[in-house]
Protein backbone atom coordinates (compact mmCIF):
# COMPACT_ATOMS: atom_id res chain seq x y z
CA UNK A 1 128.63 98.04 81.66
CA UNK A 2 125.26 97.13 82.79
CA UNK A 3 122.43 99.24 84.46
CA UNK A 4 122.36 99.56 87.67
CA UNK A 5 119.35 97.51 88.97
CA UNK A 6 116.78 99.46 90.83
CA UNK A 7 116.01 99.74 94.71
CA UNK A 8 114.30 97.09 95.89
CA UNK A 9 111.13 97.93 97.76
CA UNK A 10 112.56 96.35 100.91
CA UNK A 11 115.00 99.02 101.05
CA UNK A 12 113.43 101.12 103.56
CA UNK A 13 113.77 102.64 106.69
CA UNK A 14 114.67 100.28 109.71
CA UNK A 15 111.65 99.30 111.93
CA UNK A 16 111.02 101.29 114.90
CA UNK A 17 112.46 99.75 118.14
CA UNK A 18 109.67 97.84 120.47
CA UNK A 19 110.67 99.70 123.39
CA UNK A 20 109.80 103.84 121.47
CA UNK A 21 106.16 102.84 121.30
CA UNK A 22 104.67 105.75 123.30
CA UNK A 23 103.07 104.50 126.32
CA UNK A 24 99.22 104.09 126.02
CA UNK A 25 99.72 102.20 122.97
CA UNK A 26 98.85 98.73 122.81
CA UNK A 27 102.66 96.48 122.49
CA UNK A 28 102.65 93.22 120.43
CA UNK A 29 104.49 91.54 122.94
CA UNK A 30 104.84 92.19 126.92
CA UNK A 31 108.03 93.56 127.05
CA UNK A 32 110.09 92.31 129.97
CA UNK A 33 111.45 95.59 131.20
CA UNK A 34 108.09 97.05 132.84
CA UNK A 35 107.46 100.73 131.98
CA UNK A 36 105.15 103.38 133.16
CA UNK A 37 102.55 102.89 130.57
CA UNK A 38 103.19 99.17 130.09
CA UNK A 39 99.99 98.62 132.99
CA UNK A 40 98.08 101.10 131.14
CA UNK A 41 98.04 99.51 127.71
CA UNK A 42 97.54 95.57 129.17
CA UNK A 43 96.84 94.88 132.89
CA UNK A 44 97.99 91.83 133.71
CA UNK A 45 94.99 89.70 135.26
C-alpha cells in the first residue's frame, strides 16, 4: 500500500461568483446584466 499523497495546494475553496461582488466594488469585467451598483463602481463615458 502506498501513502496517500498530500492535498495539493490548489485544493481550495471555489472562487467567488462575479456577480456576489458587493456593489461599490470595482468588477474586473462589465458584467452584462446591469445592477444597482454596477454605475457606481464604473460609469460608462
Amino acid at each position: 500500500l502506498q501513502p496517500t499523497p498530500p492535498p495539493t495546494p490548489d485544493a481550495g475553496p471555489p472562487p467567488a461568483p462575479t456577480e456576489a461582488v458587493p456593489p461599490g466594488n470595482p468588477l474586473p469585467f462589465p458584467l452584462p446584466s446591469v445592477g444597482p451598483g454596477y454605475r457606481r463602481s464604473s460609469e460608462p463615458r
